[in-house]
PDB file of N, CA and C in Angstrom:
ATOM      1  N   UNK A   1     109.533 -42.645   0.178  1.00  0.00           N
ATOM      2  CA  UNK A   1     109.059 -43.980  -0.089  1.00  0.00           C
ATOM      3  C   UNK A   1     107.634 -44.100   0.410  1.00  0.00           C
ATOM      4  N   UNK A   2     106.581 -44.485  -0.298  1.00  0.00           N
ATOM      5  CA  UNK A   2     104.907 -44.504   0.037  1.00  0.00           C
ATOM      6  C   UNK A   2     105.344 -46.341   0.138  1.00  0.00           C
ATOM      7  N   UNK A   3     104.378 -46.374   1.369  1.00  0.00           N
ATOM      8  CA  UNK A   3     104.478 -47.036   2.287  1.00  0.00           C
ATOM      9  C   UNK A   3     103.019 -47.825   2.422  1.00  0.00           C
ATOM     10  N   UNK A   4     102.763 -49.278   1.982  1.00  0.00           N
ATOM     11  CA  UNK A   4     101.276 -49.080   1.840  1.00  0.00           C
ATOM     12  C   UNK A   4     101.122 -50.504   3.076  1.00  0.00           C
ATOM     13  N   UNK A   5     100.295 -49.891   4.007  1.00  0.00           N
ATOM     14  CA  UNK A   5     100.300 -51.039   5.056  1.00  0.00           C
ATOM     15  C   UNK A   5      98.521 -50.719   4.797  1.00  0.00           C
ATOM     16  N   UNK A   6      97.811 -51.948   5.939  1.00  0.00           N
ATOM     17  CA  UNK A   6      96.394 -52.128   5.604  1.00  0.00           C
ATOM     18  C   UNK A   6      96.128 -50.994   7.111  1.00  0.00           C
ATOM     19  N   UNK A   7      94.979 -50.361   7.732  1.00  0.00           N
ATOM     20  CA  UNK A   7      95.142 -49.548   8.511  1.00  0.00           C
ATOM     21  C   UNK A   7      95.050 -50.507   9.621  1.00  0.00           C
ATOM     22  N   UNK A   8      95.357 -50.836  10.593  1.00  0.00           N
ATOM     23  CA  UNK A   8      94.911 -51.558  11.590  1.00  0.00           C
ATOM     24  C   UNK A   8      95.915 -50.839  12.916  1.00  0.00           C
ATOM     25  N   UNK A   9      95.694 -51.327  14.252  1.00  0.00           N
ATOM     26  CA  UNK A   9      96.363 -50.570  15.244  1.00  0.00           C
ATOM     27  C   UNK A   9      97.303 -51.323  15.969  1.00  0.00           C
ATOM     28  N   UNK A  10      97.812 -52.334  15.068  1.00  0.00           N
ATOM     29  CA  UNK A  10      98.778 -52.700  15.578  1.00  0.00           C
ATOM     30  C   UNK A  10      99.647 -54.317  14.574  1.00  0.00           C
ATOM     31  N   UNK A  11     100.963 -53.929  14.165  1.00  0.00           N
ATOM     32  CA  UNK A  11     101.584 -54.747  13.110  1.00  0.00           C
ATOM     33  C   UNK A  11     102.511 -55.241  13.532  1.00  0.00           C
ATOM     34  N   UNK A  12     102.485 -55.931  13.120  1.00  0.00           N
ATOM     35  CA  UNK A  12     103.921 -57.488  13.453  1.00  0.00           C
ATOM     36  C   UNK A  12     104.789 -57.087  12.719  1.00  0.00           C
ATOM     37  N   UNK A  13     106.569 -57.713  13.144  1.00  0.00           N
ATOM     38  CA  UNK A  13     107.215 -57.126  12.893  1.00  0.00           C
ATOM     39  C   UNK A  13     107.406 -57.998  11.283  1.00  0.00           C
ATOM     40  N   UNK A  14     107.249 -58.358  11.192  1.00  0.00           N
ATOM     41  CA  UNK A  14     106.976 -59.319   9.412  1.00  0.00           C
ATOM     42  C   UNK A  14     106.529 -58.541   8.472  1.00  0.00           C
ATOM     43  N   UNK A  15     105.144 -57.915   8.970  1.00  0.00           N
ATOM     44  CA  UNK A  15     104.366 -57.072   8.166  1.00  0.00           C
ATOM     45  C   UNK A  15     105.727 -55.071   7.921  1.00  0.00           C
ATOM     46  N   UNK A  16     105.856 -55.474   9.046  1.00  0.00           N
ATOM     47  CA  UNK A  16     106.857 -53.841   9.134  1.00  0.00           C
ATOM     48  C   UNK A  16     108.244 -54.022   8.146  1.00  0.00           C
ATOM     49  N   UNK A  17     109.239 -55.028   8.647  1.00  0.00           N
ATOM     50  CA  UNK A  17     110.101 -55.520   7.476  1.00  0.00           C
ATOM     51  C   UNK A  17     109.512 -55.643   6.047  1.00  0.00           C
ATOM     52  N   UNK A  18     108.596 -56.453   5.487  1.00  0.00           N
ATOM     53  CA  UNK A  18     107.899 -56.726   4.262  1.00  0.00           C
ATOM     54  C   UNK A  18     107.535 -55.163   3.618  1.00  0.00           C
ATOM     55  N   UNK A  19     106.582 -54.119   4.297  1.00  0.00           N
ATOM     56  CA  UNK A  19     106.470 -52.672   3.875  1.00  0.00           C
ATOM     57  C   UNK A  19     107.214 -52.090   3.371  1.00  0.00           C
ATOM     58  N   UNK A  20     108.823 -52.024   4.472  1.00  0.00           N
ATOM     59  CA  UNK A  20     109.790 -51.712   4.068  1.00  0.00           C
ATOM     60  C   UNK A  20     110.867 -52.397   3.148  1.00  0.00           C
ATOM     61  N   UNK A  21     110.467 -53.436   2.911  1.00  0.00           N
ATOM     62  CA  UNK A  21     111.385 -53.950   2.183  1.00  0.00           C
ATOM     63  C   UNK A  21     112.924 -54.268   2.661  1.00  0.00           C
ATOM     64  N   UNK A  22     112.822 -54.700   4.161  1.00  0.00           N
ATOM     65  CA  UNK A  22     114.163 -54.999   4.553  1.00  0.00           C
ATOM     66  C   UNK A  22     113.779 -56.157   5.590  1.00  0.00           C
ATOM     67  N   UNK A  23     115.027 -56.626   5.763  1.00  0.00           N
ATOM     68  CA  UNK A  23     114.638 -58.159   7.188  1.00  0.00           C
ATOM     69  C   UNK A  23     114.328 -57.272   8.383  1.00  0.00           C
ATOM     70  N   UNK A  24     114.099 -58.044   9.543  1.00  0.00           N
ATOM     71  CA  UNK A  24     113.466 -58.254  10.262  1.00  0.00           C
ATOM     72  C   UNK A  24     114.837 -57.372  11.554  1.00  0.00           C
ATOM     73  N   UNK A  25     115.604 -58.402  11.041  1.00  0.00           N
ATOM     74  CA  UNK A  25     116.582 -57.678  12.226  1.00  0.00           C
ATOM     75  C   UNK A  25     116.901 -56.267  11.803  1.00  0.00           C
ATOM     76  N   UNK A  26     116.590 -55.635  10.896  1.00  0.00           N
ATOM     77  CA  UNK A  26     117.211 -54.087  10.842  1.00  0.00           C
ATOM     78  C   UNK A  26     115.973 -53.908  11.673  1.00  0.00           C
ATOM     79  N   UNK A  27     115.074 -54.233  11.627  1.00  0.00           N
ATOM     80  CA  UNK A  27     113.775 -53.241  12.440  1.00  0.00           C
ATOM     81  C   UNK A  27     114.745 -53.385  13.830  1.00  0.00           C
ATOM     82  N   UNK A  28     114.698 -54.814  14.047  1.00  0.00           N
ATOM     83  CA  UNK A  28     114.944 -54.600  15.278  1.00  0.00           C
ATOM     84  C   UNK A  28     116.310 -54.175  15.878  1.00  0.00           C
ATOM     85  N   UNK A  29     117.425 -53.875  15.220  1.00  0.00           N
ATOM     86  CA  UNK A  29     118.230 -53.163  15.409  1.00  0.00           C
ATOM     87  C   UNK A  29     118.048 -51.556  15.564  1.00  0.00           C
ATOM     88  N   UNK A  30     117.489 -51.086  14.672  1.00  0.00           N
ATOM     89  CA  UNK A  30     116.617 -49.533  14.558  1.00  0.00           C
ATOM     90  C   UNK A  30     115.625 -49.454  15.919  1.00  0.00           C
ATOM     91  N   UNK A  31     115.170 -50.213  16.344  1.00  0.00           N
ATOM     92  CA  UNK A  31     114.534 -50.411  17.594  1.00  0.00           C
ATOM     93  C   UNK A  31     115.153 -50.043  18.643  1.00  0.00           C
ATOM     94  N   UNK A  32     116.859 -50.668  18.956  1.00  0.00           N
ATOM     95  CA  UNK A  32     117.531 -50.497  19.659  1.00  0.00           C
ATOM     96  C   UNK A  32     118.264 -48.779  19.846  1.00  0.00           C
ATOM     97  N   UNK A  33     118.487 -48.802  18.051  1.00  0.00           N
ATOM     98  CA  UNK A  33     119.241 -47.674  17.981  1.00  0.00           C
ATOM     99  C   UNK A  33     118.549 -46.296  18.446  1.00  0.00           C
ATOM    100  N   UNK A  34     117.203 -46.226  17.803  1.00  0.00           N
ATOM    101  CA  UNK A  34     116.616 -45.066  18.346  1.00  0.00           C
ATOM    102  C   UNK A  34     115.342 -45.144  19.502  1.00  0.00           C
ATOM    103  N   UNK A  35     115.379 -43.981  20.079  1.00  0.00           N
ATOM    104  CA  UNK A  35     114.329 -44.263  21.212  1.00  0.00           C
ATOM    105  C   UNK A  35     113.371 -43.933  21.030  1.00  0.00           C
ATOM    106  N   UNK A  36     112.747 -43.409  19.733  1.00  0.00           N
ATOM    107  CA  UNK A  36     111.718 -42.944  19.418  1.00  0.00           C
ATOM    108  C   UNK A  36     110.485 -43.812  18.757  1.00  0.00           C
ATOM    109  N   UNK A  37     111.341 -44.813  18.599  1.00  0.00           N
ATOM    110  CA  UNK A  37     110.368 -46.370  18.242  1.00  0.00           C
ATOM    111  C   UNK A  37     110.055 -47.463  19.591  1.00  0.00           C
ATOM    112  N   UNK A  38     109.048 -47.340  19.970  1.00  0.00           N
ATOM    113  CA  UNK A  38     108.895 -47.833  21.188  1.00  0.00           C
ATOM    114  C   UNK A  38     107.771 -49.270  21.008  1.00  0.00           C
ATOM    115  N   UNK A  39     108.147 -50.209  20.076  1.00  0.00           N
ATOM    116  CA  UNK A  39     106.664 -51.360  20.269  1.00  0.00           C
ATOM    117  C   UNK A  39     106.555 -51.922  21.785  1.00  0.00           C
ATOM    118  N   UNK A  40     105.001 -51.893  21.921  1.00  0.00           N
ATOM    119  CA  UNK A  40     104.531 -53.118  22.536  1.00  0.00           C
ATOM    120  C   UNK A  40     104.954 -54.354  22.480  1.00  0.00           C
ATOM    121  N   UNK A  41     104.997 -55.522  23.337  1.00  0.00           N
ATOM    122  CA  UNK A  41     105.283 -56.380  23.178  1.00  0.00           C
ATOM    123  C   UNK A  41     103.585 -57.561  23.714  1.00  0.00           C
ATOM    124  N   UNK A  42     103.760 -58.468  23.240  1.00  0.00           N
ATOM    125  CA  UNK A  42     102.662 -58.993  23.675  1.00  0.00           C
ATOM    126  C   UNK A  42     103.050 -60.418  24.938  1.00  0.00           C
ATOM    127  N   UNK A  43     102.756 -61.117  25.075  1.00  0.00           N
ATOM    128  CA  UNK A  43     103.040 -61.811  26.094  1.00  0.00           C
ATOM    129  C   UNK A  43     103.667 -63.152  25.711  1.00  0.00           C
ATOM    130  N   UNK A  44     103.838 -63.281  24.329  1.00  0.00           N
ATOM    131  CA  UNK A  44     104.879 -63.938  23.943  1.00  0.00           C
ATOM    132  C   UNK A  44     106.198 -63.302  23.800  1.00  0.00           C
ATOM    133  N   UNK A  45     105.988 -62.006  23.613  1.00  0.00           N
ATOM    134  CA  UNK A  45     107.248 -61.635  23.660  1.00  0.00           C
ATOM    135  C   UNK A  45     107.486 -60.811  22.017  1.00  0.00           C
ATOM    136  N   UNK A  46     106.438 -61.017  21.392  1.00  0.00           N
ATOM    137  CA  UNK A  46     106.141 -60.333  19.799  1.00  0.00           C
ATOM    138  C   UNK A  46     106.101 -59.180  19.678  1.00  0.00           C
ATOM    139  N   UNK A  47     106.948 -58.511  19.171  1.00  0.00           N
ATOM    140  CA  UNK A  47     107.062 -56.892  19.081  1.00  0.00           C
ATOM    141  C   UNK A  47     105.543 -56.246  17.980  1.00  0.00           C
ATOM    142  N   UNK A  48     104.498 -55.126  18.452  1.00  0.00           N
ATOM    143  CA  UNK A  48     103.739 -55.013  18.096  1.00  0.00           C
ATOM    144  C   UNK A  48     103.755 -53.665  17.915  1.00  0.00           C
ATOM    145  N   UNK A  49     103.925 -53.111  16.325  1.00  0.00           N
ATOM    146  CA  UNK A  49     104.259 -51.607  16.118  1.00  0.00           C
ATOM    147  C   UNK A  49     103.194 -51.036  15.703  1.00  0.00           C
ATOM    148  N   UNK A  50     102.874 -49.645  16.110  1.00  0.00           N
ATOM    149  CA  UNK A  50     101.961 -48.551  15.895  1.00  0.00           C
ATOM    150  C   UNK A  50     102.081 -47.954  15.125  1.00  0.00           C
ATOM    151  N   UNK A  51     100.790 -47.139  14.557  1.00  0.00           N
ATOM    152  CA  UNK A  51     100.702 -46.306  13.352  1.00  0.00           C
ATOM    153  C   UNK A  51     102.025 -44.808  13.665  1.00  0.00           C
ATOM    154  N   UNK A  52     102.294 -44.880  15.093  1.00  0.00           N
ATOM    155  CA  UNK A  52     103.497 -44.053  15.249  1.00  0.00           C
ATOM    156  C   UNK A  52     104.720 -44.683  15.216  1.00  0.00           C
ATOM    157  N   UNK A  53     104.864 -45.810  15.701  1.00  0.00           N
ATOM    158  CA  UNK A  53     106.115 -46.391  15.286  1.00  0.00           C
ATOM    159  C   UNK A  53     106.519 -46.349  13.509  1.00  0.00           C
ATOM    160  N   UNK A  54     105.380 -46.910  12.678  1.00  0.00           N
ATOM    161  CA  UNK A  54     105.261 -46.608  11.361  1.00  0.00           C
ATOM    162  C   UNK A  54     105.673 -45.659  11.008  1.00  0.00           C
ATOM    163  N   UNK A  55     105.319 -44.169  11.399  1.00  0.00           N
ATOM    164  CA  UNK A  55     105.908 -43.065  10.472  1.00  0.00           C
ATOM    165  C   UNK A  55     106.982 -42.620  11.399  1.00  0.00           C
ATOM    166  N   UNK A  56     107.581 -43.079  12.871  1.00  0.00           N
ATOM    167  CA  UNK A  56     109.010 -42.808  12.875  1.00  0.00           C
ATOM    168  C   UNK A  56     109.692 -43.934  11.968  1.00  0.00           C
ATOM    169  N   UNK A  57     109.508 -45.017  11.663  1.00  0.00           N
ATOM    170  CA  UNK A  57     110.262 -45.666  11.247  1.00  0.00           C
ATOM    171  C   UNK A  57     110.335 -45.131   9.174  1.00  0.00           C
ATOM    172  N   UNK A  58     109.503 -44.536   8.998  1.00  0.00           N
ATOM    173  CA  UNK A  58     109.362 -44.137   7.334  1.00  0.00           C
ATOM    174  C   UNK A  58     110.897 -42.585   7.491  1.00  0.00           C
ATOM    175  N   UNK A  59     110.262 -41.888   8.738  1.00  0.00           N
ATOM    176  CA  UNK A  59     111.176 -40.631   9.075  1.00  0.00           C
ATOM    177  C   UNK A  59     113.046 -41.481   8.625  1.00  0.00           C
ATOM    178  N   UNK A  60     112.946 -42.342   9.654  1.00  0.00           N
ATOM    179  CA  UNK A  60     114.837 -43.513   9.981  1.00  0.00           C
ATOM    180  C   UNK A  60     115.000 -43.818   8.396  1.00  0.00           C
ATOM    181  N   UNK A  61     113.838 -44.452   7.989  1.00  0.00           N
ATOM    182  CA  UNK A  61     114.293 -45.053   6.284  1.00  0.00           C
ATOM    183  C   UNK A  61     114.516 -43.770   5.335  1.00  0.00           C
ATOM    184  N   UNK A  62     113.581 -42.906   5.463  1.00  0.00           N
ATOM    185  CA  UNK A  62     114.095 -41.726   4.689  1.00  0.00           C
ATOM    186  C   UNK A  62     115.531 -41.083   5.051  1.00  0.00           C
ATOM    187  N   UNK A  63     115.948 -40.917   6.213  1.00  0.00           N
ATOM    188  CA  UNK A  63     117.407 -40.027   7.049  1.00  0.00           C
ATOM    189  C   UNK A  63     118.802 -41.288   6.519  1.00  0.00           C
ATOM    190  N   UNK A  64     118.157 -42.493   6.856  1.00  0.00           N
ATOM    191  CA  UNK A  64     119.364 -43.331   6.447  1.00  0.00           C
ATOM    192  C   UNK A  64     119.377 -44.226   5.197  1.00  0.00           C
ATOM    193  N   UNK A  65     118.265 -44.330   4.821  1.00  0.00           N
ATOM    194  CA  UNK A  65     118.328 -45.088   3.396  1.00  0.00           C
ATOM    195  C   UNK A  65     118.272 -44.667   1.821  1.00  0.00           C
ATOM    196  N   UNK A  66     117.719 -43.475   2.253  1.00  0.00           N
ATOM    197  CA  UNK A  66     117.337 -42.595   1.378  1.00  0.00           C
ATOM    198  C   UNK A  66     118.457 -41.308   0.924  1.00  0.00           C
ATOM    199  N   UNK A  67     118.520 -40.603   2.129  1.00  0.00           N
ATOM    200  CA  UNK A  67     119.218 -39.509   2.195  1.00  0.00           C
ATOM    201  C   UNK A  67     120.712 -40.158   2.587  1.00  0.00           C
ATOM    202  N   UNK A  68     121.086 -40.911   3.025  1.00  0.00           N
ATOM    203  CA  UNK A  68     122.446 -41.553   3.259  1.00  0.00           C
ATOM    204  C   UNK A  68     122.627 -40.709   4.229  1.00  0.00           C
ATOM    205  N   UNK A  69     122.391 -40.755   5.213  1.00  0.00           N
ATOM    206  CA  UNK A  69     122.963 -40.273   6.620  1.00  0.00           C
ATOM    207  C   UNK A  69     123.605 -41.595   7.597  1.00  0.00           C
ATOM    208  N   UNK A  70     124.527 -41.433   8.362  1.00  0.00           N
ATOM    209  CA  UNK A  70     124.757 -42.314   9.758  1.00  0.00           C
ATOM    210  C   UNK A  70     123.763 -42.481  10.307  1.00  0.00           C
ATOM    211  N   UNK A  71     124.093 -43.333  10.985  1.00  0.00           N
ATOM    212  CA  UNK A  71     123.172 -43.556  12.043  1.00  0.00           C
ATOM    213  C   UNK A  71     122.984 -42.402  13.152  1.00  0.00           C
ATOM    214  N   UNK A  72     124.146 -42.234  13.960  1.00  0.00           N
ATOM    215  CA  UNK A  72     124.824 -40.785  13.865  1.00  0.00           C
ATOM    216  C   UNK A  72     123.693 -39.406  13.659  1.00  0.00           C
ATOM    217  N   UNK A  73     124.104 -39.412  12.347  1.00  0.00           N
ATOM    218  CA  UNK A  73     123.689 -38.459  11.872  1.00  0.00           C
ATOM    219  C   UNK A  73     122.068 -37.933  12.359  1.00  0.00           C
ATOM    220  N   UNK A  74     121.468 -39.373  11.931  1.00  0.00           N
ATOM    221  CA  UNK A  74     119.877 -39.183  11.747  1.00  0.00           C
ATOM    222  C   UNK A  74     119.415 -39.179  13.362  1.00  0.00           C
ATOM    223  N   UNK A  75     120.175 -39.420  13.880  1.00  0.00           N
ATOM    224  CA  UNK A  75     119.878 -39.245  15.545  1.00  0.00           C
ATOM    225  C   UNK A  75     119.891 -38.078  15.889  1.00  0.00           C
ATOM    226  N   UNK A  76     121.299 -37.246  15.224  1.00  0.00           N
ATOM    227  CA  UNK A  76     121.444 -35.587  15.667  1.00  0.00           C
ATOM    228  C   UNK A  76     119.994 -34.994  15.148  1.00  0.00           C
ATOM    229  N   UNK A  77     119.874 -35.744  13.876  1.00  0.00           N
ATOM    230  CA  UNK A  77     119.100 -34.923  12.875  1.00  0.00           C
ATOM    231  C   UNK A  77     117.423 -34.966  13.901  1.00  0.00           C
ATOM    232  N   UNK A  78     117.633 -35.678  14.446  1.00  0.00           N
ATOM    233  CA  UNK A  78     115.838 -36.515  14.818  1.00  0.00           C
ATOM    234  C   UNK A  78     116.004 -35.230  16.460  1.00  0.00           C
ATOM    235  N   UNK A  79     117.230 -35.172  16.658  1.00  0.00           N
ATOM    236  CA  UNK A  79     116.901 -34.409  17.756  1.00  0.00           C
ATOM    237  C   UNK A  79     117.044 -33.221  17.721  1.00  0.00           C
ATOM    238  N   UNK A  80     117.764 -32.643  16.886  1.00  0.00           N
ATOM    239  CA  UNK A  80     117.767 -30.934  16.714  1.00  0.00           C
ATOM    240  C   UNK A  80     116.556 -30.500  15.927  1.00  0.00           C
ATOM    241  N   UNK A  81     116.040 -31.092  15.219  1.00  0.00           N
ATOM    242  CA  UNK A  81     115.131 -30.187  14.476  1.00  0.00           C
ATOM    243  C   UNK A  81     114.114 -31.395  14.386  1.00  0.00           C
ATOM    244  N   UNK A  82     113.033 -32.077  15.270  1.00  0.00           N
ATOM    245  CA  UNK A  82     112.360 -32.908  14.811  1.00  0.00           C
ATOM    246  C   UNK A  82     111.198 -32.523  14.124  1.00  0.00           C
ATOM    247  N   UNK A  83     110.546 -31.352  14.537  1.00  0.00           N
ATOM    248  CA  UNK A  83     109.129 -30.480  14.266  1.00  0.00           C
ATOM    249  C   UNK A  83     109.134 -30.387  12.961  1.00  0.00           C
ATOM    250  N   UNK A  84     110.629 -29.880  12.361  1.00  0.00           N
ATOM    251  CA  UNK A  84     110.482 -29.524  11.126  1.00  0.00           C
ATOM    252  C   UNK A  84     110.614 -30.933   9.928  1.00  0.00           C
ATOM    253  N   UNK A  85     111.102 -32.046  10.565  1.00  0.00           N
ATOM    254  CA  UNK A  85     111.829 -33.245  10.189  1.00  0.00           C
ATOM    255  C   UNK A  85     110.304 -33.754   9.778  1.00  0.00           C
ATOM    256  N   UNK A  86     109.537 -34.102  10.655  1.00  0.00           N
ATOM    257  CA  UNK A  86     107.866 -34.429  10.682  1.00  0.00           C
ATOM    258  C   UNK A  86     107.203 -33.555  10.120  1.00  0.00           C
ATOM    259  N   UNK A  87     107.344 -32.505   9.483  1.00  0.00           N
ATOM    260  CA  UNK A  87     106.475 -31.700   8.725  1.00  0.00           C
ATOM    261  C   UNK A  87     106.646 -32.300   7.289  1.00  0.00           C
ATOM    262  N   UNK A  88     108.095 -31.965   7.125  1.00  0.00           N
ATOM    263  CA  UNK A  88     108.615 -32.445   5.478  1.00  0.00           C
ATOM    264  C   UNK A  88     108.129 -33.833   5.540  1.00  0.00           C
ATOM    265  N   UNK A  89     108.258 -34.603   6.313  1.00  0.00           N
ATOM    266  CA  UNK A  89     108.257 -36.024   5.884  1.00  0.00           C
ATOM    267  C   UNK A  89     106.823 -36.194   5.979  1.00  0.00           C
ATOM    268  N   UNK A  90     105.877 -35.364   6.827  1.00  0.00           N
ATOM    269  CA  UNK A  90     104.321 -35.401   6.634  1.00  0.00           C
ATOM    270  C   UNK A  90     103.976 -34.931   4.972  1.00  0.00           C
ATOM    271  N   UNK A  91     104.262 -34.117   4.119  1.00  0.00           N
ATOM    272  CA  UNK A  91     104.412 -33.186   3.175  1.00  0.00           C
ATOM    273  C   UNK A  91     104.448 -34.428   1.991  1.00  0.00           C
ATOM    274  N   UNK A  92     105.799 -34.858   2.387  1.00  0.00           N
ATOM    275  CA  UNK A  92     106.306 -35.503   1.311  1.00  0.00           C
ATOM    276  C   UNK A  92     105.824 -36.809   0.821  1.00  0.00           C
ATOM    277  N   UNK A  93     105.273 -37.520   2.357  1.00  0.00           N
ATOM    278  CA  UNK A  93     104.649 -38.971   2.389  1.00  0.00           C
ATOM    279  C   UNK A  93     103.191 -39.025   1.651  1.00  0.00           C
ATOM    280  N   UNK A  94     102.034 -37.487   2.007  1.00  0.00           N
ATOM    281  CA  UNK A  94     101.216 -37.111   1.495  1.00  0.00           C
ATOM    282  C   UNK A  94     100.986 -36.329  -0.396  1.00  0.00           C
ATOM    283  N   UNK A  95     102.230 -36.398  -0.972  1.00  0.00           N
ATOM    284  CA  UNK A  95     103.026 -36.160  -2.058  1.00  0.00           C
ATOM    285  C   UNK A  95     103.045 -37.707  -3.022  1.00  0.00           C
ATOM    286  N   UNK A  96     103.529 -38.314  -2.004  1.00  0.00           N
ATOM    287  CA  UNK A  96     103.704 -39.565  -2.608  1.00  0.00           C
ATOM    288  C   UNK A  96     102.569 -40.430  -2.709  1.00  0.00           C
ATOM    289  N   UNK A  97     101.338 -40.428  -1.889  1.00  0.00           N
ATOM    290  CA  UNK A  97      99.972 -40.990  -1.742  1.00  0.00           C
ATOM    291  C   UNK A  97      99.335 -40.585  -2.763  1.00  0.00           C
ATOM    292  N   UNK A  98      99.926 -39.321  -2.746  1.00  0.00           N
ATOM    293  CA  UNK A  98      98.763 -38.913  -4.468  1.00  0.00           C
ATOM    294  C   UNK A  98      99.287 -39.197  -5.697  1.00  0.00           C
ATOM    295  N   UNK A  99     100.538 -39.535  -5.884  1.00  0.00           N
ATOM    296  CA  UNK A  99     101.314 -39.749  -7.056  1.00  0.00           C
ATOM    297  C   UNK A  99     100.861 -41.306  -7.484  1.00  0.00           C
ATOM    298  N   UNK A 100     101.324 -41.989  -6.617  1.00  0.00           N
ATOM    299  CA  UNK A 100     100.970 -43.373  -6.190  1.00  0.00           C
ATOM    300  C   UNK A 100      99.052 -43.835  -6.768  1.00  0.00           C
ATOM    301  N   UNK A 101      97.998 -43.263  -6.329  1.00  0.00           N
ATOM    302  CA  UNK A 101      96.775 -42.683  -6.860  1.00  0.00           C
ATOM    303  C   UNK A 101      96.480 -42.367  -8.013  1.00  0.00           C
ATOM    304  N   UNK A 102      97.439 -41.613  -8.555  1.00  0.00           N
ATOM    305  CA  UNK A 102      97.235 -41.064 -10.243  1.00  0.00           C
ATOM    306  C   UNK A 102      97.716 -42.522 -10.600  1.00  0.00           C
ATOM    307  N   UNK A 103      99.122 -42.519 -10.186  1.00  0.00           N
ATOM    308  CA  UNK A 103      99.182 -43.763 -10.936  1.00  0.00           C
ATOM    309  C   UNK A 103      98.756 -45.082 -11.192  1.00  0.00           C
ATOM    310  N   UNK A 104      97.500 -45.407 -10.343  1.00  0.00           N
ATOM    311  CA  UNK A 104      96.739 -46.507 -10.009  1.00  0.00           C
ATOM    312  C   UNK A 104      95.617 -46.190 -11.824  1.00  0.00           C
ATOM    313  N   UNK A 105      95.211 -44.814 -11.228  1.00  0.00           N
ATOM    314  CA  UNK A 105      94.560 -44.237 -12.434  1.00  0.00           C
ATOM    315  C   UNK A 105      94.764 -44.635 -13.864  1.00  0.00           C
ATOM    316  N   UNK A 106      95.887 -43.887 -13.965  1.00  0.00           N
ATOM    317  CA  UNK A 106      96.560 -44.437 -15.113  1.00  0.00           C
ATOM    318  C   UNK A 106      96.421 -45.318 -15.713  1.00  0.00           C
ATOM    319  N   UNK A 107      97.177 -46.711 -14.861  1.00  0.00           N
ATOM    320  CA  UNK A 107      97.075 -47.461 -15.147  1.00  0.00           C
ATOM    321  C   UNK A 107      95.819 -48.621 -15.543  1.00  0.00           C
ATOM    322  N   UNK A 108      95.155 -47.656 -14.935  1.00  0.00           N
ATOM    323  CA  UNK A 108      93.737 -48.175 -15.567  1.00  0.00           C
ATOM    324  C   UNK A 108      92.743 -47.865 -16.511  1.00  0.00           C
ATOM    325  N   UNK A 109      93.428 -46.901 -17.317  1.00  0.00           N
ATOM    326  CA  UNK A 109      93.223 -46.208 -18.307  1.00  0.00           C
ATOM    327  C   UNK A 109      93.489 -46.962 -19.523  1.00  0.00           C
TER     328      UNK A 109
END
């Protein structure tokens, strides 16, 4: 799934749900579930996610939304083999940026 956020260094959780195309509480359930998503919070108390929270959270949507894994699952999966988990999903996300590109093209053709 290409993922088009504006670049900035730090996103609200509105903007992160809306990207992904899901509410608000799965982020923040996925928050809970894995430890590899770690936002900032600001002093209201506003969860504030990073360009790394971003592509663990593209990694979770690909393992469980995509590929249909458990929750379970994508946890084993995130911890036995993460190196290789972040390569493919580096590969594939950069796959999809260019597809996404042509097709801007295209369409303007």
């Amino acid at each position: 799934m290409y993922i088009e956020l504006p670049e900035k260094r730090y996103y609200k959780i509105g903007e992160v749900a809306k990207a992904f195309q899901v509410n608000t509480s799965l982020i923040r359930f996925w928050e809970k579930e894995f430890a590899i998503i770690k936002p900032k919070k600001n002093a209201k108390g506003n969860r504030l996610f990073t360009q790394e929270d971003i592509v663990n959270f593209k990694l979770i949507f690909n393992l469980v939304k995509e590929r249909g894994f458990t929750l379970e699952g994508a946890k084993q999966k995130l911890k036995k083999n993460p190196e290789g988990i972040f390569k493919n999903h580096e590969i594939i996300s950069r796959l999809e940026a260019v597809k996404s590109e042509l097709q801007k093209i295209k369409d303007q053709l």
